[in-house]
Protein backbone atom coordinates (compact mmCIF):
# COMPACT_ATOMS: atom_id res chain seq x y z
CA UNK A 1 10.04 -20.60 -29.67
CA UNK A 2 13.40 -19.20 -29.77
CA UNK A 3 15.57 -18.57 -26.92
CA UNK A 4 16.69 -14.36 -26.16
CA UNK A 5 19.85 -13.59 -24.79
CA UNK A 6 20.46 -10.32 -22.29
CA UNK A 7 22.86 -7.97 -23.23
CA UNK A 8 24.58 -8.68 -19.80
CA UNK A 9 24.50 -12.32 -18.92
CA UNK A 10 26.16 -11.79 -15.63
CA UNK A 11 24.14 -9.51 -14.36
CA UNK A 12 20.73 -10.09 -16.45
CA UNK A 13 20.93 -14.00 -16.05
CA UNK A 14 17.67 -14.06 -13.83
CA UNK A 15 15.91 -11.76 -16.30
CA UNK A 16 16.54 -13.77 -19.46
CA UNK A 17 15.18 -16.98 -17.67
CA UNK A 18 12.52 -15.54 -16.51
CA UNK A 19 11.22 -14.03 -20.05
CA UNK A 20 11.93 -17.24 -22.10
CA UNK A 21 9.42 -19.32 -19.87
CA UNK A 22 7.27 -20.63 -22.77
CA UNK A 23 3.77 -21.02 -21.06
CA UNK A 24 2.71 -17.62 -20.31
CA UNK A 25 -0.05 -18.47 -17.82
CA UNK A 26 1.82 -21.45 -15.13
CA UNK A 27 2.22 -19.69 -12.08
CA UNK A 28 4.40 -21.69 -9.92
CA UNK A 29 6.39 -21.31 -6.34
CA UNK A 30 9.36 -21.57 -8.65
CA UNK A 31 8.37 -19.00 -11.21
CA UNK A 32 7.45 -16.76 -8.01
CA UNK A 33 11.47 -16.93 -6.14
CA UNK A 34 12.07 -16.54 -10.42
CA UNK A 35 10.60 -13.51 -10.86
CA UNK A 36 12.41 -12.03 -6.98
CA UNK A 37 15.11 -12.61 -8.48
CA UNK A 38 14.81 -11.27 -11.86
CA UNK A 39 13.47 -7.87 -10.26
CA UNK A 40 16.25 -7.62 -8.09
CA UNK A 41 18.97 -7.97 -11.30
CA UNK A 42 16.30 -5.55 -12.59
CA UNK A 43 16.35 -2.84 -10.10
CA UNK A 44 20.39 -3.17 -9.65
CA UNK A 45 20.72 -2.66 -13.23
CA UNK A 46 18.64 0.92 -13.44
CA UNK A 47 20.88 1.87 -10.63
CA UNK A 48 24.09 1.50 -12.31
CA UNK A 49 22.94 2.97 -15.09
CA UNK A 50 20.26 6.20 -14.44
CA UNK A 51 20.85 9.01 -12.05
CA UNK A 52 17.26 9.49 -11.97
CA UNK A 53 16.57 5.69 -10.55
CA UNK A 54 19.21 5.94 -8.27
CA UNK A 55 18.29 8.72 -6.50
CA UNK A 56 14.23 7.77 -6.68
CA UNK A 57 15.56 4.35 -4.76
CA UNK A 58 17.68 6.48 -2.34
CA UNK A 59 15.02 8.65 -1.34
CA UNK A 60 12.58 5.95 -1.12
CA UNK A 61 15.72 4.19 1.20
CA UNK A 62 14.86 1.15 -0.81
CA UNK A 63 17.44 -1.70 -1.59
CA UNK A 64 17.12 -4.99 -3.07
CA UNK A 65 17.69 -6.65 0.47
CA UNK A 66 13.93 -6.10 0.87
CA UNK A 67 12.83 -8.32 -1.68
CA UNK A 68 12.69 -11.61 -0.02
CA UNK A 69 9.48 -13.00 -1.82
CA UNK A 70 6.38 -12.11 -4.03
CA UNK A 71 5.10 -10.44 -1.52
CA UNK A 72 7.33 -7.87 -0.70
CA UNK A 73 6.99 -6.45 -4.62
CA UNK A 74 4.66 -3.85 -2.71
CA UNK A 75 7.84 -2.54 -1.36
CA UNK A 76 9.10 -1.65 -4.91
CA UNK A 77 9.20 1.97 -5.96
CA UNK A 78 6.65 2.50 -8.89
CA UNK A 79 7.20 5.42 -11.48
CA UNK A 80 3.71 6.94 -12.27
CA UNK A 81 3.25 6.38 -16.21
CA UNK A 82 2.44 10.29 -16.44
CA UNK A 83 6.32 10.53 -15.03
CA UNK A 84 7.17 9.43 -19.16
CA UNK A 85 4.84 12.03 -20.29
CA UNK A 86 7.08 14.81 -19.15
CA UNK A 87 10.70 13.42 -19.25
CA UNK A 88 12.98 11.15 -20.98
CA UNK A 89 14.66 8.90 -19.12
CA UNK A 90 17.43 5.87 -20.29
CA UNK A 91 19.64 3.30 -18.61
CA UNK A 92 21.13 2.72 -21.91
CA UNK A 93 23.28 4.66 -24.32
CA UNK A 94 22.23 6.35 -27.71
CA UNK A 95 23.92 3.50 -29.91
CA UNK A 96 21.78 0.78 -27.82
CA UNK A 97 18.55 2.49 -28.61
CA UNK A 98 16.61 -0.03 -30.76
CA UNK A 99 13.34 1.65 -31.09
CA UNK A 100 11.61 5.04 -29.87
CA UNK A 101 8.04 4.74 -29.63
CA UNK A 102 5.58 7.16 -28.21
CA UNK A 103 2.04 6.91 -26.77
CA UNK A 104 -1.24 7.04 -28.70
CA UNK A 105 -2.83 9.72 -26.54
CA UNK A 106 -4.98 12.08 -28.75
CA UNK A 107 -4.54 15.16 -26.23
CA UNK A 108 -1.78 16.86 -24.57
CA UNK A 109 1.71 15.26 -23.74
CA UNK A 110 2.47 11.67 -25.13
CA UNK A 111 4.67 9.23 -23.41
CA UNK A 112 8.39 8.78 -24.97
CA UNK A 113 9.78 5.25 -24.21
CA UNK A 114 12.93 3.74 -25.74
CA UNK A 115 13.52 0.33 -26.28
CA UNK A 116 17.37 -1.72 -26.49
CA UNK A 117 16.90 -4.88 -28.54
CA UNK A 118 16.44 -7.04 -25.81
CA UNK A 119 13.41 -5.06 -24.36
CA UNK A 120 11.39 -4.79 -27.63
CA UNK A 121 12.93 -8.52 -28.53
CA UNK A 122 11.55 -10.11 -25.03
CA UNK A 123 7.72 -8.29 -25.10
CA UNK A 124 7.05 -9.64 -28.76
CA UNK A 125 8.55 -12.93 -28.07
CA UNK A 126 6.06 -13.03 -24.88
CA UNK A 127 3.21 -12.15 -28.21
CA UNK A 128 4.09 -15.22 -29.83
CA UNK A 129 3.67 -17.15 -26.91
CA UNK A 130 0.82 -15.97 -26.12
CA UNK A 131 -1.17 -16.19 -29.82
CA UNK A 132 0.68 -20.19 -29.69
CA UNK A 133 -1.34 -20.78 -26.84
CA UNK A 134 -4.18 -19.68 -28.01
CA UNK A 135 -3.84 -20.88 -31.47
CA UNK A 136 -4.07 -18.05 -33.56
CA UNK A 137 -0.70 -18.87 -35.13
CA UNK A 138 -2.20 -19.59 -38.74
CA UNK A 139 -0.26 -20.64 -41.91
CA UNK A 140 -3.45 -19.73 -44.16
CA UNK A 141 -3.33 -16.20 -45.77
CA UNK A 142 -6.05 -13.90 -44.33
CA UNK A 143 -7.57 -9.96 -44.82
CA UNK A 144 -6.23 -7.66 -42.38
CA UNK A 145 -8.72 -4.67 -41.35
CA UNK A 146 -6.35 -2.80 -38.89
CA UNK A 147 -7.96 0.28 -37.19
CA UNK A 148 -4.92 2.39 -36.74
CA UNK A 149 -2.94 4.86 -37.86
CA UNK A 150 -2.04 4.18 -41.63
CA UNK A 151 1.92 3.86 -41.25
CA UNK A 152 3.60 7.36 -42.77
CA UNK A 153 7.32 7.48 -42.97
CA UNK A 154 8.98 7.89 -39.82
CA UNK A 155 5.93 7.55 -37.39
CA UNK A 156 7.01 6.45 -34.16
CA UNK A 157 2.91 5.30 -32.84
CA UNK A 158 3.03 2.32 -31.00
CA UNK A 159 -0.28 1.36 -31.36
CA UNK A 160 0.68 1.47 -35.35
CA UNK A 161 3.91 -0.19 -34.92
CA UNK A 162 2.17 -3.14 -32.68
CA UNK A 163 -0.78 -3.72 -35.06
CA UNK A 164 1.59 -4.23 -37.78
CA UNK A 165 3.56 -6.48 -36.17
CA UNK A 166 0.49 -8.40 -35.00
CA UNK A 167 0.39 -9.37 -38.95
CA UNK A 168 3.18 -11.81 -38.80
CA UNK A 169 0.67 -14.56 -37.51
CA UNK A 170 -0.75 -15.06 -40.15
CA UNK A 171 0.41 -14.50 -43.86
CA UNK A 172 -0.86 -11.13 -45.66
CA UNK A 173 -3.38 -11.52 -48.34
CA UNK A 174 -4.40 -7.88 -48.09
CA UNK A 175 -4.14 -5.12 -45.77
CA UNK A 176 -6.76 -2.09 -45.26
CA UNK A 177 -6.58 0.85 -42.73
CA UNK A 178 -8.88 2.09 -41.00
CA UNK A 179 -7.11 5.58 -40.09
CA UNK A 180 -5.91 6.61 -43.39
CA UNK A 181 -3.12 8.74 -44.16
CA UNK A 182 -3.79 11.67 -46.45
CA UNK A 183 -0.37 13.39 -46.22
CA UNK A 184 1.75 15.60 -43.69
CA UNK A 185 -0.55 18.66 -43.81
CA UNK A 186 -4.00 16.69 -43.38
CA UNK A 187 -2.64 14.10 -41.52
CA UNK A 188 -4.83 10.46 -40.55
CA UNK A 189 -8.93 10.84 -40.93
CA UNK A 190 -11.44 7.96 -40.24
CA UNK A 191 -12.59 6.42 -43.46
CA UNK A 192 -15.55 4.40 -42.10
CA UNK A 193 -16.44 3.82 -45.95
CA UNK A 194 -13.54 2.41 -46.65
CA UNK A 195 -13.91 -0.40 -43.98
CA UNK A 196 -17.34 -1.06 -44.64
CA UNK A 197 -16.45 -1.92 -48.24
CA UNK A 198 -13.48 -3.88 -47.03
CA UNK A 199 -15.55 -6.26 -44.66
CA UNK A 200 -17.94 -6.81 -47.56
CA UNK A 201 -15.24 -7.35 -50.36
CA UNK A 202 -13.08 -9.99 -47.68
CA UNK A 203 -16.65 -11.11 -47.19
CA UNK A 204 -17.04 -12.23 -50.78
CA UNK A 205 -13.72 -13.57 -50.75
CA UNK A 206 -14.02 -16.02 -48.17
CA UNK A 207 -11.18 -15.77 -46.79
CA UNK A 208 -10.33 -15.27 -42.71
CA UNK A 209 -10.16 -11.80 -41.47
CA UNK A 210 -8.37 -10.62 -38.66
CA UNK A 211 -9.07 -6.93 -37.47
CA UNK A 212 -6.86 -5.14 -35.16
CA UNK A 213 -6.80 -1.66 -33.58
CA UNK A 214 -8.79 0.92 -31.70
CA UNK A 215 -12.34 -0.62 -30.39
CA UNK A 216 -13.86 2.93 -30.90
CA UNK A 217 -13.42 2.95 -34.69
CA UNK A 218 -14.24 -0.69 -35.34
CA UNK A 219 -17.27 0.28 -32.80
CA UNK A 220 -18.01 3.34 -35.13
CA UNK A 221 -18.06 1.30 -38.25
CA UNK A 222 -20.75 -1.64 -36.73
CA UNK A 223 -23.21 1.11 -36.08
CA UNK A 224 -22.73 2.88 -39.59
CA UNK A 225 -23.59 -0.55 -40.81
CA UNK A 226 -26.30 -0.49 -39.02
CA UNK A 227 -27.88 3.07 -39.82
CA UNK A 228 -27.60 2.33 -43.24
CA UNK A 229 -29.50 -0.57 -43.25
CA UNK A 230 -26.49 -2.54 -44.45
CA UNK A 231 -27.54 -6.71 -44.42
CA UNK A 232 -24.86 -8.66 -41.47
CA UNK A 233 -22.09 -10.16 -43.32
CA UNK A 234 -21.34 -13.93 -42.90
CA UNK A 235 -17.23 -13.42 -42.44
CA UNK A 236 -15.45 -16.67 -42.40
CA UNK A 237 -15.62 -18.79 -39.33
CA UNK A 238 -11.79 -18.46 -38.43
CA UNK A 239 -11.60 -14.84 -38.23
CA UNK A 240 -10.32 -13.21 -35.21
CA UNK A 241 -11.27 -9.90 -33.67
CA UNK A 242 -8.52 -8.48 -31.39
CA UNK A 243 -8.97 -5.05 -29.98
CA UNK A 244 -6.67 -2.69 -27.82
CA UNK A 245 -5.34 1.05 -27.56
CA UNK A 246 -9.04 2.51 -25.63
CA UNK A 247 -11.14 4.82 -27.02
CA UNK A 248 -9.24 7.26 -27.94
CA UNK A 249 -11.51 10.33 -26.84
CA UNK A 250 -14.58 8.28 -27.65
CA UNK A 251 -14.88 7.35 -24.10
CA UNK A 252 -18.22 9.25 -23.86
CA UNK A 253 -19.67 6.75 -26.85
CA UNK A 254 -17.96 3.53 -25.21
CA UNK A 255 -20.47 0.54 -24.90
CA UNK A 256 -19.75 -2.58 -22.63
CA UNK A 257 -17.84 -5.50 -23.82
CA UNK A 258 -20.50 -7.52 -23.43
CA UNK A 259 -22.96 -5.43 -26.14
CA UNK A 260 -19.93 -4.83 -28.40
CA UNK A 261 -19.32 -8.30 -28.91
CA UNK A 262 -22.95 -9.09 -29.38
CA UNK A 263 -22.37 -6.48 -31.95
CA UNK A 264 -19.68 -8.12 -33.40
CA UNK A 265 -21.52 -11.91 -34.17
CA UNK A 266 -24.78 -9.85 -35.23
CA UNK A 267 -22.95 -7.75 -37.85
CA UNK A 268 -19.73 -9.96 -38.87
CA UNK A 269 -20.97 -13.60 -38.15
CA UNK A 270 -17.73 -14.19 -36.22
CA UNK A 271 -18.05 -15.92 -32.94
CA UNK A 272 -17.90 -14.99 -29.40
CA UNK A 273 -14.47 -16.70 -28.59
CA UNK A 274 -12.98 -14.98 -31.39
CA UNK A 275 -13.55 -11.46 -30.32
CA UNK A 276 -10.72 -10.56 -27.97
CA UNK A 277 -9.44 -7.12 -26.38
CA UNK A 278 -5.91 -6.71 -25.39
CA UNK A 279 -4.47 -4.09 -22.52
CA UNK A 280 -0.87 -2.88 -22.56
CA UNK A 281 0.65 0.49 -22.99
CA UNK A 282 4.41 1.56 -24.12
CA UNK A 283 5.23 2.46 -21.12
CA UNK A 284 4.58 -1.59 -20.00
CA UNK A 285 4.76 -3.66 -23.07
CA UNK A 286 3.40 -6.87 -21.20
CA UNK A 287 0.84 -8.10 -23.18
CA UNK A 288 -2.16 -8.63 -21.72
CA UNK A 289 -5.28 -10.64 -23.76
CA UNK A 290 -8.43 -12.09 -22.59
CA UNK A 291 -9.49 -15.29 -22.28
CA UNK A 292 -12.50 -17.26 -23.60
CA UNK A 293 -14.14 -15.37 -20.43
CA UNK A 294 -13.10 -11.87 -21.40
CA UNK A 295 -10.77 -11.33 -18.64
CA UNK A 296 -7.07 -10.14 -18.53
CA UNK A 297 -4.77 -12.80 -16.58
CA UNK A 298 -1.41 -11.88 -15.38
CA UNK A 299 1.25 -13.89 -17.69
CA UNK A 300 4.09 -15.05 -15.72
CA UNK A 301 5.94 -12.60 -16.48
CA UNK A 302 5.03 -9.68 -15.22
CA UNK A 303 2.65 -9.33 -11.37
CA UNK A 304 -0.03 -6.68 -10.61
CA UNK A 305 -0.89 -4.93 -7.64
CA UNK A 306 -4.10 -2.61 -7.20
CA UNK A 307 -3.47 0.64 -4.97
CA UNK A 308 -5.41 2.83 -2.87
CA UNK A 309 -6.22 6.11 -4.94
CA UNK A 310 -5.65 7.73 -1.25
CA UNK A 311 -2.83 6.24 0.51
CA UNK A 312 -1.21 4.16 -2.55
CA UNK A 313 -0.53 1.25 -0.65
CA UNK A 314 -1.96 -1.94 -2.21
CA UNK A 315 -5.18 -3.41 -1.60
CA UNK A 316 -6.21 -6.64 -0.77
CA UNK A 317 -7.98 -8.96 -3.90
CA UNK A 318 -11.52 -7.49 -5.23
CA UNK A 319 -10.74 -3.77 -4.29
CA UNK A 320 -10.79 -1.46 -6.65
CA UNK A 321 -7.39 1.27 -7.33
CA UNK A 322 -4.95 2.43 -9.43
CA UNK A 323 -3.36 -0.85 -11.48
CA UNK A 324 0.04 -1.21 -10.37
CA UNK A 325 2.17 -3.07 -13.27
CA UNK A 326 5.51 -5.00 -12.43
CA UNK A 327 7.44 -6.52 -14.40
CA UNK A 328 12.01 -7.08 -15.08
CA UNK A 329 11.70 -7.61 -18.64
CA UNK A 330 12.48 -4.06 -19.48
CA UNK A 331 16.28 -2.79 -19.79
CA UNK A 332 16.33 0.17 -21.54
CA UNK A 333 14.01 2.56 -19.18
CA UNK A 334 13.53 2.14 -15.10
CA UNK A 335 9.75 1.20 -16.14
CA UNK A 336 10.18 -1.98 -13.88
CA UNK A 337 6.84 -0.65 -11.90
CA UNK A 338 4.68 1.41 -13.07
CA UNK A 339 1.54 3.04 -11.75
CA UNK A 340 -1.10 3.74 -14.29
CA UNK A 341 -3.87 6.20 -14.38
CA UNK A 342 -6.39 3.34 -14.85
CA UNK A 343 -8.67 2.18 -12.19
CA UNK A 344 -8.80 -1.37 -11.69
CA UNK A 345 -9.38 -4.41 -9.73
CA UNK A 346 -7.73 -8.44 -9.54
CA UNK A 347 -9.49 -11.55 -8.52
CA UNK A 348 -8.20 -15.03 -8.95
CA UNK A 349 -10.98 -17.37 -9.76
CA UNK A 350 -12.10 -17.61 -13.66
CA UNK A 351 -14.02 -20.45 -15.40
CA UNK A 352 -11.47 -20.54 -18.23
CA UNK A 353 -8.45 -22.77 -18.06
CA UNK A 354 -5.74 -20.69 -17.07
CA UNK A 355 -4.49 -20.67 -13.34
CA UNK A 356 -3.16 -17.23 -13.44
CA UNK A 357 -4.97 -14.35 -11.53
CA UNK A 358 -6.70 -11.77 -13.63
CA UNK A 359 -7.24 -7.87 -13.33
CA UNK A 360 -10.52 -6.06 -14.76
CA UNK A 361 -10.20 -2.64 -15.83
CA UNK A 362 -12.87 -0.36 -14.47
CA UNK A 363 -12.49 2.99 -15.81
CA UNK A 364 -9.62 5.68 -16.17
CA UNK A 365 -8.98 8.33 -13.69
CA UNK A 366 -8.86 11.33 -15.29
CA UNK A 367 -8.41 14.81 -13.74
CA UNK A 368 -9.81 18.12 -14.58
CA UNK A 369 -8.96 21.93 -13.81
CA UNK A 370 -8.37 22.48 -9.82
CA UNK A 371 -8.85 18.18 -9.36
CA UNK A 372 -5.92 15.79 -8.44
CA UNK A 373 -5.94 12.45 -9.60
CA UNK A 374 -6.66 10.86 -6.67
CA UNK A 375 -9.92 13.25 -6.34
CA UNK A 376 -11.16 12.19 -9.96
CA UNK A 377 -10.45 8.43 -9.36
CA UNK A 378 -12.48 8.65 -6.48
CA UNK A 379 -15.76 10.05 -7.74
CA UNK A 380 -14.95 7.93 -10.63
CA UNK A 381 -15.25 5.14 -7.95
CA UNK A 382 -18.74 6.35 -6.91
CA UNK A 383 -19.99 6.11 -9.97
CA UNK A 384 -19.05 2.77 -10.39
């Protein structure tokens, strides 16, 4: 894979070796004092460059002199990922903006995170070393069924924008969409139709089909199968399912992974280590993908703490909190630690082959009238 260079060698020199490691899951002593090291170029670079950072590290009395080793990443001061809901926030200028992408949220405010060259450069480079490892780097044209939003001009979706770029691994024979643009006054509408005439034409074809997007739609379209007595297709063996983006107000219709998939090889034929969900969000463009076991390990470059929804101070391994992402590779916007609204846990021990930990998402804390967060995470909690 080819080597990305910082903007700032001198003062990003940590950072750039950290995000061209090429295995994304060998954890290491070495790739630990690494990573220190790269947060602490990270964290001096934000407070050169944004008034905002600066004074959230002054009156958190934080400086990089407590960062010693992986450890003391606890000590970091995280920026809830609500925070980018509300205000826009850069460490670069205008002319170094690369990309402006917001959230996919289908209610209220939507997160607004720009990206310098080097930030959207290093998170898809860490995609292609990822898909290499797993070997889903295919020369072979295939079908694409991507359920997203159809691209319109200008759209600035990153769940669009990531789906689409998820096509380069594997050259285009044909493309269908599974959220359909029908122009600026009616905007994108489900055509579950449509896809269930694509999976039977790509079907006939024989050729491998990869579907990307939102689980709830591809969800949405196995059932329709279903009701209308539609026969299971036989897709070709080397087709890959790989979900991400949530629900997407569906959450109320959400099945486990475990009956989805089963869905999945009853319906499509395709097999149970090709069906794959992915978690990241814009305002943490880490990507994280399951394994053959269905479970999200941390790559090496980024870490991930769990915190109390009470006290916010991180928990030890098989407690369940807020997830807690960390990660340097991000230049453009003090998103260096972020606290998300979804609940989580992280264990270390998997049956797969990778020897990174690995966090499992357990629901998302939402909040309703007169509730704070911390209240709804922790009757979410209950529940579970």
């Amino acid at each position: 894979m080819k080597s990305l260079e910082v903007v700032d060698k001198k003062s990003l020199s940590r950072v750039e070796e950290l995000c061209n490691l090429e295995r994304p899951y060998e954890y290491s002593n070495e790739n630990d004092k690494l990573f220190v090291e790269a947060m602490k170029e990270n964290i001096l670079w934000h407070r050169e460059r944004n008034e905002f950072y600066r004074k959230l590290l002054n009156s958190r009395k934080f400086d990089t002199s407590k960062l010693v080793d992986i450890k003391d990443l606890r000590e970091v001061p995280f920026i809830i990922a609500n925070f980018f809901k509300y205000h826009e926030t850069k460490s670069v200028t205008e002319e170094e903006v690369y990309l402006h992408l917001t959230s996919s949220g289908t209610t209220g405010q939507k997160s607004q995170i720009f990206f310098d060259e080097w930030t959207i450069g290093s998170a898809q480079a860490m995609v292609d070393k990822i898909f290499n490892s797993y070997g889903w780097i295919s020369q072979e044209k295939v079908n694409y069924l991507l359920f997203t939003y159809e691209p319109e001009e200008g759209s600035k979706l990153g769940t669009a924008y990531t789906d689409n770029f998820l096509c380069k691994y594997a050259p285009i024979n044909e493309v269908k969409y599974g959220l359909r643009f029908l122009g600026k006054d009616e905007g994108h509408k489900f055509d579950v139709f449509g896809c269930i005439e694509a999976l039977q034409k790509f079907e006939k074809e024989g050729r491998a089909v990869r579907v990307f997007g939102f689980p709830s739609f591809f969800y949405f379209t196995l059932t329709k199968m279903k009701e209308l007595g539609i026969a299971p297709l036989k897709l070709n063996k080397d087709s890959l399912v790989f979900l991400g983006g949530g629900w997407k107000g569906h959450q109320d219709k959400a099945i486990s992974k475990k009956e989805f998939y089963s869905l999945c090889e009853e319906m499509l034929g395709i097999p149970n280590e090709r069906l794959r969900d992915g978690f990241g969000s814009v305002e943490h463009c880490i990507p994280y993908v399951e394994c053959s076991e269905h479970r999200f390990h941390i790559p090496v470059w980024s870490r991930v703490l769990i915190r109390d929804v009470d006290t916010l101070e991180p928990v030890e391994e098989g407690k369940p909190g807020y997830l807690n992402l960390i990660s340097p590779y991000i230049t453009s916007v003090p998103a260096n630690s972020v606290l998300m609204g979804d609940l989580a846990i992280v264990k270390s021990e998997c049956s797969c082959n990778l020897n990174t930990p690995w966090f499992e998402i357990l629901g998302r804390a939402g909040i309703s009238k007169n509730k704070s967060c911390a209240v709804a995470a922790s009757e979410l909690l209950e529940k579970i």
